[in-house]
Protein backbone atom coordinates (compact mmCIF):
# COMPACT_ATOMS: atom_id res chain seq x y z
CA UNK A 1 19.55 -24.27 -44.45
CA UNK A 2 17.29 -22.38 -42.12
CA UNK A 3 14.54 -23.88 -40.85
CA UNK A 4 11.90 -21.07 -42.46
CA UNK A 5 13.71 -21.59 -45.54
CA UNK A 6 13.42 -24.82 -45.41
CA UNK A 7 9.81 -24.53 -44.93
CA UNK A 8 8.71 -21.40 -47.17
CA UNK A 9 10.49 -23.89 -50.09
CA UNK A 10 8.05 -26.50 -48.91
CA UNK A 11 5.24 -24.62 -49.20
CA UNK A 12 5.67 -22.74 -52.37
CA UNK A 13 8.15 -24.83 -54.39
CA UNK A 14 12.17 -25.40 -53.98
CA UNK A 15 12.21 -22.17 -56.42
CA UNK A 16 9.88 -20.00 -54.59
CA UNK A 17 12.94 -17.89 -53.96
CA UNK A 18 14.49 -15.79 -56.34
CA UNK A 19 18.00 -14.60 -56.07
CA UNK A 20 18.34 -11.14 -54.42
CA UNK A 21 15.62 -12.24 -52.50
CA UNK A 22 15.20 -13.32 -48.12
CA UNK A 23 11.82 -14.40 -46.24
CA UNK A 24 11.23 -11.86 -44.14
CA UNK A 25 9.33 -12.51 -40.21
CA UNK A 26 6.91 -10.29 -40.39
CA UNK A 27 6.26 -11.49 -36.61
CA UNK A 28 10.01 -10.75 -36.29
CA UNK A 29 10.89 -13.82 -34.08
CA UNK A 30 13.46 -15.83 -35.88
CA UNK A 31 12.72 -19.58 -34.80
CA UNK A 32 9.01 -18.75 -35.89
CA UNK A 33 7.55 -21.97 -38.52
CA UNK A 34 4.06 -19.70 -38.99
CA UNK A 35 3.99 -19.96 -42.80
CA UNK A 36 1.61 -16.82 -42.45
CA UNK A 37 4.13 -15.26 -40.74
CA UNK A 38 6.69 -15.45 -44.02
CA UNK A 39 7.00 -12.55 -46.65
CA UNK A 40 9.46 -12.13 -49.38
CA UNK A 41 11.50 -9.35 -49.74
CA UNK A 42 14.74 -7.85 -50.50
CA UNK A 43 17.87 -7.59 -47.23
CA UNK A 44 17.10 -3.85 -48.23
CA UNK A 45 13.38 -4.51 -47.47
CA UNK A 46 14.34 -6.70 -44.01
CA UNK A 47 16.54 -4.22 -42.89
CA UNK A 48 13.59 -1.14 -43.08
CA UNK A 49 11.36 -3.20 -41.05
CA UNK A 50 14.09 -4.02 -38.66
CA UNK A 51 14.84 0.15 -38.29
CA UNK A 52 11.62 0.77 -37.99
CA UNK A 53 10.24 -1.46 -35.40
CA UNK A 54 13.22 -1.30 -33.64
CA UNK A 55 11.50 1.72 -32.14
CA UNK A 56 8.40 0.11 -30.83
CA UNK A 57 8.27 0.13 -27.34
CA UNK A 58 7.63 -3.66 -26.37
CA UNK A 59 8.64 -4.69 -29.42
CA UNK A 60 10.07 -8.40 -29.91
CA UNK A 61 12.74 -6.37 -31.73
CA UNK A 62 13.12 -3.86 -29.14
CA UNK A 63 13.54 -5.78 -26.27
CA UNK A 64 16.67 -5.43 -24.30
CA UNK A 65 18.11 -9.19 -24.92
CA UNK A 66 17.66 -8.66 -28.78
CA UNK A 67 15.37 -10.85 -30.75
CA UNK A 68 17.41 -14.13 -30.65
CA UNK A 69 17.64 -13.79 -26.68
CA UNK A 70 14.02 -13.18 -26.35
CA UNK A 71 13.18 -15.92 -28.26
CA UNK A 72 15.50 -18.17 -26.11
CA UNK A 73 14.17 -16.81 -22.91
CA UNK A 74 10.89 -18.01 -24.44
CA UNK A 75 11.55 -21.53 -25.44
CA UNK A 76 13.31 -21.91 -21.94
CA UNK A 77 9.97 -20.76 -20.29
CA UNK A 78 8.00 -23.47 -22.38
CA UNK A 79 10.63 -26.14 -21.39
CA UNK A 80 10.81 -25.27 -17.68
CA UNK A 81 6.96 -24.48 -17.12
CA UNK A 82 4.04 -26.42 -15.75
CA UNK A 83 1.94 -27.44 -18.65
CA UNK A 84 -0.98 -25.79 -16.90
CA UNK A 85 0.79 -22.50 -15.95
CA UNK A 86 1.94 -22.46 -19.35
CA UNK A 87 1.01 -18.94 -20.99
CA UNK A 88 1.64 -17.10 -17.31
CA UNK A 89 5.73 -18.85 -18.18
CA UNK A 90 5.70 -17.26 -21.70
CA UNK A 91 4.37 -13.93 -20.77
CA UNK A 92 6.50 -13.59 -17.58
CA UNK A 93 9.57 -14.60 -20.22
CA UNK A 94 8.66 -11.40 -22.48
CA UNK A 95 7.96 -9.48 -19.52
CA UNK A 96 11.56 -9.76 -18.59
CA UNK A 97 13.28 -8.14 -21.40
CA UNK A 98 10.59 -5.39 -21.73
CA UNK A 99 11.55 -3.26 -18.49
CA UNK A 100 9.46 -0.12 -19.32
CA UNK A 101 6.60 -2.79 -19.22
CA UNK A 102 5.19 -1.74 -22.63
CA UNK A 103 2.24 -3.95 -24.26
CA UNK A 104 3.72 -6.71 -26.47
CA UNK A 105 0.81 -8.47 -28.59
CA UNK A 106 0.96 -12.44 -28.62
CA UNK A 107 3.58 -14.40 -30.81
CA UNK A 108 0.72 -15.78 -32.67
């Protein structure tokens, strides 16, 4: 089970999802555990946002290494960094996949 399942059960009951139904990112980065960050909704419903952000410039979901690679590039950036040069690792991480150097707002 993903681990957002996992957790939107948790906080809402092991049948807080009903069938036909997906928790949606509304931060769009998959590994996120931000229980604020969690919305029900139907794969129809997912699938809309997807399209439509898709589009942002400097968009998580519009970045050139796809969401799943940006969020890799990010945890790699956390792991390698200096815990004092810490948010200069993440931002130079989503910098990298955002070539037309569009603003991205923080992940949280």
């Amino acid at each position: 089970m993903p681990a957002h399942l996992f957790g939107y059960r948790l906080a809402h009951g092991a049948e807080s999802i009903p069938r036909g139904h997906v928790v949606r990112h509304t931060c769009d980065e998959p590994p996120c555990q931000n229980p604020a960050h969690w919305l029900l909704g139907t794969r129809g419903d997912n699938n809309r946002d997807a399209a439509s952000r898709r589009r942002l410039a400097g968009h998580a979901l519009a970045d050139v290494r796809g969401a799943i690679g940006r969020a890799r590039a990010v945890q790699a950036a956390i792991a390698a960094a200096d815990p004092d040069h810490l948010d200069a690792a993440i931002a130079a991480a989503l910098a990298a996949g955002n070539p037309t150097g569009a603003y991205q707002d923080s992940l949280f």
